[in-house]
PDB file of N, CA and C in Angstrom:
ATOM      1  N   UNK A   1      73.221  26.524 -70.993  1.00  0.00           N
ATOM      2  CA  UNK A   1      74.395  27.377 -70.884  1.00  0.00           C
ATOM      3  C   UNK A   1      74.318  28.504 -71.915  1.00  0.00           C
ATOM      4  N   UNK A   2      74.714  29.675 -71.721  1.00  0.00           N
ATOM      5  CA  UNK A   2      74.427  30.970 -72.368  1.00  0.00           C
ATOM      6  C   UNK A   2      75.487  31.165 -73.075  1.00  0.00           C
ATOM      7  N   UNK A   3      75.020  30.941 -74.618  1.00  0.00           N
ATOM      8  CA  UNK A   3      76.383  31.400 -75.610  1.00  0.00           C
ATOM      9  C   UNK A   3      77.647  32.917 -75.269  1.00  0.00           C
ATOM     10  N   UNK A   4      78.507  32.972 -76.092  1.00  0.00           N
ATOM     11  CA  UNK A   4      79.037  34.348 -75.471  1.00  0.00           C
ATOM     12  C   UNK A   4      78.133  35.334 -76.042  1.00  0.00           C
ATOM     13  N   UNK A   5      77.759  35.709 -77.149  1.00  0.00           N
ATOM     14  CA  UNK A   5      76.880  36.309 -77.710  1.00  0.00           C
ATOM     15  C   UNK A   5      75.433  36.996 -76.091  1.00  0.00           C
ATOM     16  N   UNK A   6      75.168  35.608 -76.192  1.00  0.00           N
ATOM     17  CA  UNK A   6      73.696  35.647 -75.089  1.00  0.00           C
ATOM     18  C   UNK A   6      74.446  36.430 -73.415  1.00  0.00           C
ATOM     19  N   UNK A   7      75.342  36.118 -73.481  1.00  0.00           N
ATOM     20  CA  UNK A   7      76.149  36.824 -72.389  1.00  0.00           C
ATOM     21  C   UNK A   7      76.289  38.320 -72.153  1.00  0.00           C
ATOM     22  N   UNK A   8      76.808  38.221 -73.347  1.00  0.00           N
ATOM     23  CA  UNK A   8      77.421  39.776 -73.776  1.00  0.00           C
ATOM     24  C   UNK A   8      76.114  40.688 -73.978  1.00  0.00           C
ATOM     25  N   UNK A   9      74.871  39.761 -74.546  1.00  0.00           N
ATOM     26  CA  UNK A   9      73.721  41.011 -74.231  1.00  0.00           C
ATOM     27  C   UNK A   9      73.078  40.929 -73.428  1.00  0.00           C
ATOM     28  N   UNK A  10      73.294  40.241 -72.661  1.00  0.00           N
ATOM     29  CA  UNK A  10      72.457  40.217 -70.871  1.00  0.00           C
ATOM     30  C   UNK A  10      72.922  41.282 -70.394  1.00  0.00           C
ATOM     31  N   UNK A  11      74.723  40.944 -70.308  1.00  0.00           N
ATOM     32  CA  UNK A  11      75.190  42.560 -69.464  1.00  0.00           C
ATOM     33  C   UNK A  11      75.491  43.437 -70.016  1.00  0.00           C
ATOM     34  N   UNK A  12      75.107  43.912 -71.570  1.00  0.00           N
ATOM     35  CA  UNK A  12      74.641  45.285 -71.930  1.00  0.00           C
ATOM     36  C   UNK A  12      73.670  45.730 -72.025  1.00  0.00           C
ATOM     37  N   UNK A  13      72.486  44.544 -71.741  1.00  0.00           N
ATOM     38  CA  UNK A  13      70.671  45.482 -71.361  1.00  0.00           C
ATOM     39  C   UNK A  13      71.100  45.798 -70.110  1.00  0.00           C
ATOM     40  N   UNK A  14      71.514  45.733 -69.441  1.00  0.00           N
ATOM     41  CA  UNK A  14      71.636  45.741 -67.514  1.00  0.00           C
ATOM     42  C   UNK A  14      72.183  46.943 -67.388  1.00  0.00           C
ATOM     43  N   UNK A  15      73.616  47.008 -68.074  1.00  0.00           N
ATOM     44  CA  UNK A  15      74.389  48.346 -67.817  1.00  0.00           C
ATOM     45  C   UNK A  15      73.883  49.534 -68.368  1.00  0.00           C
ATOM     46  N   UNK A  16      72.812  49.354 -69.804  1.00  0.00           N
ATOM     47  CA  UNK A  16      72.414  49.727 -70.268  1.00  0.00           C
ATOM     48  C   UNK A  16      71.390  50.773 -69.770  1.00  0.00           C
ATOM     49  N   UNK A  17      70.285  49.709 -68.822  1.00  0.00           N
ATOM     50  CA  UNK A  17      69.320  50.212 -68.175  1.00  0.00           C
ATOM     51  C   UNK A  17      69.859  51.445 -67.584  1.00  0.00           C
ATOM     52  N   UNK A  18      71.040  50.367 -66.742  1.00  0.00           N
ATOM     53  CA  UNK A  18      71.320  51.880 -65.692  1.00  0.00           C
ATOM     54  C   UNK A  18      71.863  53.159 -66.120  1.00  0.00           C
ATOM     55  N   UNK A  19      72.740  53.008 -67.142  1.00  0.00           N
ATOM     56  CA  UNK A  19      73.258  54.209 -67.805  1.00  0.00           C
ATOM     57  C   UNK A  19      72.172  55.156 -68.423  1.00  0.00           C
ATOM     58  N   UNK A  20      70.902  54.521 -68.907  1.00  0.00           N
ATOM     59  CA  UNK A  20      69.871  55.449 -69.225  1.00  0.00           C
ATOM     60  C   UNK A  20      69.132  55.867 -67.935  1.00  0.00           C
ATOM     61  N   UNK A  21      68.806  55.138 -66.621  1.00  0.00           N
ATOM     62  CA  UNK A  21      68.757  55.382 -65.210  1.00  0.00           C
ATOM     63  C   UNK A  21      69.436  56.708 -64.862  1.00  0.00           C
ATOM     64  N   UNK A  22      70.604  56.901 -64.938  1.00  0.00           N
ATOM     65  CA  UNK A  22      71.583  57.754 -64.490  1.00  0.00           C
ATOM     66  C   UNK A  22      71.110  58.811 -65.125  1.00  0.00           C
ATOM     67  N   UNK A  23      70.810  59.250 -66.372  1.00  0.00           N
ATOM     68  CA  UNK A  23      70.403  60.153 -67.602  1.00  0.00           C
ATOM     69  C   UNK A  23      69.543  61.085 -66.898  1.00  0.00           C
ATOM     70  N   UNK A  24      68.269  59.769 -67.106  1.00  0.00           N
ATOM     71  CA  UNK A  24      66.883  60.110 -66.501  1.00  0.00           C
ATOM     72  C   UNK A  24      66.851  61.102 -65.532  1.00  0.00           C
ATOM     73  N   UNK A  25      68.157  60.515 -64.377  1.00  0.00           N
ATOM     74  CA  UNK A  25      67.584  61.462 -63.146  1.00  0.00           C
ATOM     75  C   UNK A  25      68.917  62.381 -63.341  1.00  0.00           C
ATOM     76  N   UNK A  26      69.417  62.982 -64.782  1.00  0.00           N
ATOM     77  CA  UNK A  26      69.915  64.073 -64.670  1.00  0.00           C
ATOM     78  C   UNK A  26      71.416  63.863 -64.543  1.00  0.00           C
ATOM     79  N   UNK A  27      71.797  62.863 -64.080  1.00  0.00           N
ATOM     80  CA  UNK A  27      73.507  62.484 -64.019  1.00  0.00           C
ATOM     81  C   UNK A  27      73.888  61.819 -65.246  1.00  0.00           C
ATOM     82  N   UNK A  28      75.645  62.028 -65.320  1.00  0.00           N
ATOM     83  CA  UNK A  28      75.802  61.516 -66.264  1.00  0.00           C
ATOM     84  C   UNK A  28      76.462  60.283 -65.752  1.00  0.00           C
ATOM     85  N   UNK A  29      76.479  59.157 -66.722  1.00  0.00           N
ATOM     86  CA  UNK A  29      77.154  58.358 -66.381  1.00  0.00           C
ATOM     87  C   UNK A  29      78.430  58.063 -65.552  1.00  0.00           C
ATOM     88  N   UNK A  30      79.574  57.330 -65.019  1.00  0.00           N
ATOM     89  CA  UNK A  30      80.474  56.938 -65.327  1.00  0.00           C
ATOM     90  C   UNK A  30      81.429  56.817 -66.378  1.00  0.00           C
ATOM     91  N   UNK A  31      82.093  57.082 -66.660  1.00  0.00           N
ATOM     92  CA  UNK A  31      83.106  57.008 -67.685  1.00  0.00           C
ATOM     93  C   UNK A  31      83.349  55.753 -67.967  1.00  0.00           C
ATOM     94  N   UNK A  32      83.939  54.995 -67.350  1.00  0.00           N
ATOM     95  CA  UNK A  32      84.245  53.887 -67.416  1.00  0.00           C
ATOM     96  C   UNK A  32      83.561  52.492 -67.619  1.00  0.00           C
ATOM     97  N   UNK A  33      81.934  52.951 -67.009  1.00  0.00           N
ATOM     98  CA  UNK A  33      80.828  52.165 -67.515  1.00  0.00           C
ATOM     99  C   UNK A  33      80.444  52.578 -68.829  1.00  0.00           C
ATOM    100  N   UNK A  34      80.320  53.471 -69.174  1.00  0.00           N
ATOM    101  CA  UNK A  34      79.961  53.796 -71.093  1.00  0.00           C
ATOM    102  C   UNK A  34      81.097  53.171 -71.760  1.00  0.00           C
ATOM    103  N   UNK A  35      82.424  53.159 -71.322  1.00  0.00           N
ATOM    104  CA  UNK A  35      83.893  52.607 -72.215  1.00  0.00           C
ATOM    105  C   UNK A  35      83.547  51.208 -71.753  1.00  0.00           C
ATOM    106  N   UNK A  36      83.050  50.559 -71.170  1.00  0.00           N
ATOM    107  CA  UNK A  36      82.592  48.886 -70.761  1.00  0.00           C
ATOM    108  C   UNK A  36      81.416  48.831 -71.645  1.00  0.00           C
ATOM    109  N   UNK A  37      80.334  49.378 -71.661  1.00  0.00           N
ATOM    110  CA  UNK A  37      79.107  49.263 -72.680  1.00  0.00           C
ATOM    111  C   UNK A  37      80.097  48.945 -73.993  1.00  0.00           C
ATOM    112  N   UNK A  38      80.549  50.542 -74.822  1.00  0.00           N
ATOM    113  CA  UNK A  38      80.854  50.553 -75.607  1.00  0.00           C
ATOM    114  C   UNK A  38      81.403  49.563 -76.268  1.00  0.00           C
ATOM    115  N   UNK A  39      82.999  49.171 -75.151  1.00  0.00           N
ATOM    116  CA  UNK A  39      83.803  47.852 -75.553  1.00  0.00           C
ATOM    117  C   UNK A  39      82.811  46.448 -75.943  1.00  0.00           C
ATOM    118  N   UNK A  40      81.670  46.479 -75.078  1.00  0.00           N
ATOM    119  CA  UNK A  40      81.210  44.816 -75.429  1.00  0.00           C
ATOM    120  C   UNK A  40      80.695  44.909 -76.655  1.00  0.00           C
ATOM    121  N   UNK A  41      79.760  46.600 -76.874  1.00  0.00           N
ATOM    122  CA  UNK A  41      78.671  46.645 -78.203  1.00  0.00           C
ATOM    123  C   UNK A  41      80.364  46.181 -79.161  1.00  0.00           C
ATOM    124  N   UNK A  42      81.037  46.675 -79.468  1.00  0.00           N
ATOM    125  CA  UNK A  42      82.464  46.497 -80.640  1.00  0.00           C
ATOM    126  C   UNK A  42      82.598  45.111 -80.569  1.00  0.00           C
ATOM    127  N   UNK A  43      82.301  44.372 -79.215  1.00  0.00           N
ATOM    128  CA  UNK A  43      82.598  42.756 -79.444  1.00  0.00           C
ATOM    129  C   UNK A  43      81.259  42.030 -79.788  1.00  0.00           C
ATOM    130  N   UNK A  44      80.048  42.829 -79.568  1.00  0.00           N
ATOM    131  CA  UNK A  44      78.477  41.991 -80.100  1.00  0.00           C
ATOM    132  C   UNK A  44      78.710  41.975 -81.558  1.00  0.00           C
ATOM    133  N   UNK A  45      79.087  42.961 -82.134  1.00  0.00           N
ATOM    134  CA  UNK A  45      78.802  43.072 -83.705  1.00  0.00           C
ATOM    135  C   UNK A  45      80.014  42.377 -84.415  1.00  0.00           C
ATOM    136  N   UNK A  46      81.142  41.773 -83.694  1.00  0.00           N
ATOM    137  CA  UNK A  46      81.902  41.120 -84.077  1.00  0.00           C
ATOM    138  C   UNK A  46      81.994  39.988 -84.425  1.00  0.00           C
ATOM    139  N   UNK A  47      80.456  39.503 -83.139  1.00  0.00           N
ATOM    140  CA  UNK A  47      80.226  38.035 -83.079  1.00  0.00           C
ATOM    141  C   UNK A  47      78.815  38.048 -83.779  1.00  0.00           C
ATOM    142  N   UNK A  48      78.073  38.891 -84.266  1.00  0.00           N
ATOM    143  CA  UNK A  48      76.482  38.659 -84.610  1.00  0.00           C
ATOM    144  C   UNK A  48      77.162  38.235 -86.145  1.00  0.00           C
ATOM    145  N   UNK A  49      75.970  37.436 -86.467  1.00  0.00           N
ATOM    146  CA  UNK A  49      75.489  37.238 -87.755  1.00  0.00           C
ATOM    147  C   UNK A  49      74.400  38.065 -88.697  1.00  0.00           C
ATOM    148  N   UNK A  50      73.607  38.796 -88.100  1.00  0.00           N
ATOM    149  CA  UNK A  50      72.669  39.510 -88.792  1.00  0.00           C
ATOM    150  C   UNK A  50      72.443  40.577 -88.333  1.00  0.00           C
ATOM    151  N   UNK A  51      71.578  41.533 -89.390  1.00  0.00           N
ATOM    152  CA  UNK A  51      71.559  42.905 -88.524  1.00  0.00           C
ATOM    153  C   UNK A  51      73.126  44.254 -89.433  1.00  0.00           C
ATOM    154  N   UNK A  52      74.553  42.676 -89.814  1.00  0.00           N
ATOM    155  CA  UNK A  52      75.473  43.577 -90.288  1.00  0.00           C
ATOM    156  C   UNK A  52      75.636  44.751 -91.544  1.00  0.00           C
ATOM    157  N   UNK A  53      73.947  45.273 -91.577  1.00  0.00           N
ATOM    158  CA  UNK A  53      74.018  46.388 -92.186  1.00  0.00           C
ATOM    159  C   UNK A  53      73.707  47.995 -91.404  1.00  0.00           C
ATOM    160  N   UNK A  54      73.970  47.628 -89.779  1.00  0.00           N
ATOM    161  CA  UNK A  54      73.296  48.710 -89.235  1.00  0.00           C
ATOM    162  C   UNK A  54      74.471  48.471 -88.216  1.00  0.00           C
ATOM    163  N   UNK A  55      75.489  47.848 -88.351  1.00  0.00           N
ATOM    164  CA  UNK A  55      76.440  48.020 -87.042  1.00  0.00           C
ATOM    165  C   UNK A  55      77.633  49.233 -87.272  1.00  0.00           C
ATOM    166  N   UNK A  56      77.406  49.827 -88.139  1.00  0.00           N
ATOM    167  CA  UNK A  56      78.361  50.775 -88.390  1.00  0.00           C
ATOM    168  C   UNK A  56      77.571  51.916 -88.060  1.00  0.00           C
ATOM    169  N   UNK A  57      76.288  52.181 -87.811  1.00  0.00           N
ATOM    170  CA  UNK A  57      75.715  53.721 -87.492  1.00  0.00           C
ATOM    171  C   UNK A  57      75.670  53.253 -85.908  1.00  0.00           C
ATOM    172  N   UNK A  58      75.622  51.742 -85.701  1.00  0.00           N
ATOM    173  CA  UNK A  58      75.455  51.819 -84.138  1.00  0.00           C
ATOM    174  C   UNK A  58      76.213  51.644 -83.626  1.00  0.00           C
ATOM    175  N   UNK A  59      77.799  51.494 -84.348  1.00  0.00           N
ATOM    176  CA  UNK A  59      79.133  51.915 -83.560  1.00  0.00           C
ATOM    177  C   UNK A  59      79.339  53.263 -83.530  1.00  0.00           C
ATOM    178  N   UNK A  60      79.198  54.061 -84.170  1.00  0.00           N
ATOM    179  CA  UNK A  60      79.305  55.448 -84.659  1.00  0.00           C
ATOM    180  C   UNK A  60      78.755  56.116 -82.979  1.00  0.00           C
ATOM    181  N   UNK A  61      77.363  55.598 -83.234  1.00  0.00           N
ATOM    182  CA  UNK A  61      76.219  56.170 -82.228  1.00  0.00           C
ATOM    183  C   UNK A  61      76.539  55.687 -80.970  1.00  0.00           C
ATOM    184  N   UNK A  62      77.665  54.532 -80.520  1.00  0.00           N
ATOM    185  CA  UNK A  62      78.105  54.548 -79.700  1.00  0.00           C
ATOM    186  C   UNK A  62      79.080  54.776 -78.971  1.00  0.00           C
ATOM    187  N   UNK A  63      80.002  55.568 -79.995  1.00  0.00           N
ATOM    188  CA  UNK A  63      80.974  56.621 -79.397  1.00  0.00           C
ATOM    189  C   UNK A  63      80.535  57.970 -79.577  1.00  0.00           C
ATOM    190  N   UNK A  64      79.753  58.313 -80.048  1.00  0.00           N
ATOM    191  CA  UNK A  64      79.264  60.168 -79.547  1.00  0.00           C
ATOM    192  C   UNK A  64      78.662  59.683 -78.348  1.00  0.00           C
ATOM    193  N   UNK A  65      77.832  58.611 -77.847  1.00  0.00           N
ATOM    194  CA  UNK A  65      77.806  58.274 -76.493  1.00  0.00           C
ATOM    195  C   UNK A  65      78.998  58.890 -75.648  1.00  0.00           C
ATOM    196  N   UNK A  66      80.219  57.697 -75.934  1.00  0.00           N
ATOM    197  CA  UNK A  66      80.872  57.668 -75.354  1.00  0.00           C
ATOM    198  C   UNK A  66      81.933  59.718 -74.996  1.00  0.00           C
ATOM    199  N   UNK A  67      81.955  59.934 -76.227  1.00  0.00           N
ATOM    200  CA  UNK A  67      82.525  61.275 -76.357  1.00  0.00           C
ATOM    201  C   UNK A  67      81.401  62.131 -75.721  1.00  0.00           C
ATOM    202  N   UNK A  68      80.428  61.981 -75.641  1.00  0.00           N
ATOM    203  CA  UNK A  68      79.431  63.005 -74.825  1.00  0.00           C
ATOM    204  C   UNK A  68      79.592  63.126 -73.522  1.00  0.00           C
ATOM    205  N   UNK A  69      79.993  61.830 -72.798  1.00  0.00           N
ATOM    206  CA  UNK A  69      80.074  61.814 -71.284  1.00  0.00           C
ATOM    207  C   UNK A  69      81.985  62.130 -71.351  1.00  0.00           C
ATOM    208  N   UNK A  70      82.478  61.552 -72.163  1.00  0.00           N
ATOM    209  CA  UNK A  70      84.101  62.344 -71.672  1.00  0.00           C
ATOM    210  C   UNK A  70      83.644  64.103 -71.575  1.00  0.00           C
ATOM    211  N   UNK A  71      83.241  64.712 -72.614  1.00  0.00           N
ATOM    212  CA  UNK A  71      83.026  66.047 -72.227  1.00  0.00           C
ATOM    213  C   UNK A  71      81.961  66.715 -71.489  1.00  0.00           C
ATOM    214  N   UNK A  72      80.995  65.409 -70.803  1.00  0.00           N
ATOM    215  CA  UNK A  72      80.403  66.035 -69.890  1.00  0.00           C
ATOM    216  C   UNK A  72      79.044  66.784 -70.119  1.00  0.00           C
ATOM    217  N   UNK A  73      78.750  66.205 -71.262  1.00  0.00           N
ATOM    218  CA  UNK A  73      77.449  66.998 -72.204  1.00  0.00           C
ATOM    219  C   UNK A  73      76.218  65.722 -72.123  1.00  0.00           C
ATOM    220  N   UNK A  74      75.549  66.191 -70.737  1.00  0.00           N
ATOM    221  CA  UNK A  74      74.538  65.669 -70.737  1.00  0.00           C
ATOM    222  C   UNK A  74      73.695  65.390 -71.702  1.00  0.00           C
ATOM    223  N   UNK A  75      72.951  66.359 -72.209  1.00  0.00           N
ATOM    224  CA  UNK A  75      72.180  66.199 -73.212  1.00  0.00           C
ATOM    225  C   UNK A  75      72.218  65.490 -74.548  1.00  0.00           C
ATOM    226  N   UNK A  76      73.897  65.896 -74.936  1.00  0.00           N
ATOM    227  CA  UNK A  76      74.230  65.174 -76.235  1.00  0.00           C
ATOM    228  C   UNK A  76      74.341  63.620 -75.806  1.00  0.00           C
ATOM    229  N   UNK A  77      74.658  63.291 -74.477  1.00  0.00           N
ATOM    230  CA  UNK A  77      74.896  61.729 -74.055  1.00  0.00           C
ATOM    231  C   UNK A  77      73.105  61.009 -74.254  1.00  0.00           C
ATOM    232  N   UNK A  78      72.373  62.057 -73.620  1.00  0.00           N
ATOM    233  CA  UNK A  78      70.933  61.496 -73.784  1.00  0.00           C
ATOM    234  C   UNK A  78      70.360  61.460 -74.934  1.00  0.00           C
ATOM    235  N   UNK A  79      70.547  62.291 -75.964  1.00  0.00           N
ATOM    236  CA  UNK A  79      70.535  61.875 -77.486  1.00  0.00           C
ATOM    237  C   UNK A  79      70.760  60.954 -78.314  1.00  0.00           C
ATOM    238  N   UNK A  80      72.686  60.628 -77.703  1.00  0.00           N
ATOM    239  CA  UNK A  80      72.768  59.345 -78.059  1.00  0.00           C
ATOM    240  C   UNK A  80      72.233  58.161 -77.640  1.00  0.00           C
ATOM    241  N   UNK A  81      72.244  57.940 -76.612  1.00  0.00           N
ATOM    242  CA  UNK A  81      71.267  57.141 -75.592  1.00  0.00           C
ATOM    243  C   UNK A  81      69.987  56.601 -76.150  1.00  0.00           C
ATOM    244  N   UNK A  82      69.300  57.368 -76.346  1.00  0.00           N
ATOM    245  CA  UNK A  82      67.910  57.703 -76.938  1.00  0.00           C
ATOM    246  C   UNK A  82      68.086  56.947 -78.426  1.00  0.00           C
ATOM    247  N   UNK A  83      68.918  57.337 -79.620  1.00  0.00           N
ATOM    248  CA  UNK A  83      69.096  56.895 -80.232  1.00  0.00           C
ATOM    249  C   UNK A  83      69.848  55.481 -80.696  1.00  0.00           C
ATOM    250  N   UNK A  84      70.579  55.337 -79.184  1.00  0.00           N
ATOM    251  CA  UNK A  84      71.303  53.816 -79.747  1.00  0.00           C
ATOM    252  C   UNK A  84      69.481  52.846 -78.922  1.00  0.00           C
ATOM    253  N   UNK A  85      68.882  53.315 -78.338  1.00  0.00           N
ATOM    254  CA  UNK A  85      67.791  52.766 -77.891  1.00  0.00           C
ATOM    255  C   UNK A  85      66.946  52.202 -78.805  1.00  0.00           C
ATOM    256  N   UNK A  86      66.621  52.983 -79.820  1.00  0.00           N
ATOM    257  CA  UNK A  86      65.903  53.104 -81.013  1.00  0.00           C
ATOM    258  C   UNK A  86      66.551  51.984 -82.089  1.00  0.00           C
ATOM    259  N   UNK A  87      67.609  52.185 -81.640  1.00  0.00           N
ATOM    260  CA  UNK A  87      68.571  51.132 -82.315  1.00  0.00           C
ATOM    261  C   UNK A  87      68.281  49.772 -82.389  1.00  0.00           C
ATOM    262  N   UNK A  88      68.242  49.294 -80.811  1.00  0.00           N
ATOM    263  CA  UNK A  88      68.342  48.626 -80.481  1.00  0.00           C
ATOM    264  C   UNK A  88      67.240  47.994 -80.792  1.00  0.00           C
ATOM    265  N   UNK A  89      65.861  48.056 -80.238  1.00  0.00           N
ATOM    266  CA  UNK A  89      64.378  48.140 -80.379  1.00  0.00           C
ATOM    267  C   UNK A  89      64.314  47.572 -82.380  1.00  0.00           C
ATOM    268  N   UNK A  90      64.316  48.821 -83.446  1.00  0.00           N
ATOM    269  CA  UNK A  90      63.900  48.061 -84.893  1.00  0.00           C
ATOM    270  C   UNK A  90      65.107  46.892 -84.524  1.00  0.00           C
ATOM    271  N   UNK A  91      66.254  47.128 -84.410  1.00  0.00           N
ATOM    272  CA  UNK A  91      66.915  45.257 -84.711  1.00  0.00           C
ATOM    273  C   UNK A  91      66.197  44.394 -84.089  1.00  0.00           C
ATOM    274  N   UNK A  92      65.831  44.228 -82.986  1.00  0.00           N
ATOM    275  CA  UNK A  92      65.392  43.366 -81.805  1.00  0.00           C
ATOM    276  C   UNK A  92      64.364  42.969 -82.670  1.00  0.00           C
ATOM    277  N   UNK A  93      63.336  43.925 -83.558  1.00  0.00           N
ATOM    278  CA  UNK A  93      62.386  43.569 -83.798  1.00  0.00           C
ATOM    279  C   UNK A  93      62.411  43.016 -84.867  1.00  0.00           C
ATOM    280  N   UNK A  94      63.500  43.247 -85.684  1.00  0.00           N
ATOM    281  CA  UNK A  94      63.557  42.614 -86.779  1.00  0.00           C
ATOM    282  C   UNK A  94      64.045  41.056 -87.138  1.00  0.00           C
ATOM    283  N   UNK A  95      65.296  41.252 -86.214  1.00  0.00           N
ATOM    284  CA  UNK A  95      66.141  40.103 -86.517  1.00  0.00           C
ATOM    285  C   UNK A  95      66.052  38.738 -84.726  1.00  0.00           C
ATOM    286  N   UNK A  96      65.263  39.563 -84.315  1.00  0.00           N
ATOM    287  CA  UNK A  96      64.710  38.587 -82.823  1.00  0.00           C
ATOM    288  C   UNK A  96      63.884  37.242 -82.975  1.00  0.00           C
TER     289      UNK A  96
END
């Protein structure tokens, strides 16, 4: 059985994928799927144990996400994107 933790990052690699999917081919997200990403990343770092010296640049980095697609700024959304990616990747590698 899959902790909530193990839950919560199953369906933010997934939504994840696709929201960088969407990028890729030039669209921007959903609104409401980046405010669903966003909301779970605020509940992962609530529940992690390690890593809690990097959840404050990767909350940060996940609302200029989020503020990039309210105003519709592709590019700045793929920046962030790009960068909460990067994010994601050294933790994974560190604390995995």
């Amino acid at each position: 059985m899959d902790t909530p933790v193990k839950t919560i990052k199953k369906r933010m690699s997934k939504s994840f994928k696709d929201l960088l999917k969407e990028m890729d081919d030039g669209r921007l997200p959903a609104l409401d799927s980046v405010a669903r990403w966003c909301e779970d990343a605020d509940l992962m770092v609530t529940l992690l144990d390690k890593g809690n010296e990097h959840f404050h640049s990767f909350q940060v980095t996940c609302h200029e996400l989020l503020e990039s697609v309210e105003q519709r700024q592709l590019e700045s959304a793929k920046a962030a994107a790009a960068a909460l990616n990067r994010m994601r990747k050294e933790c994974h590698s560190r604390y995995k």
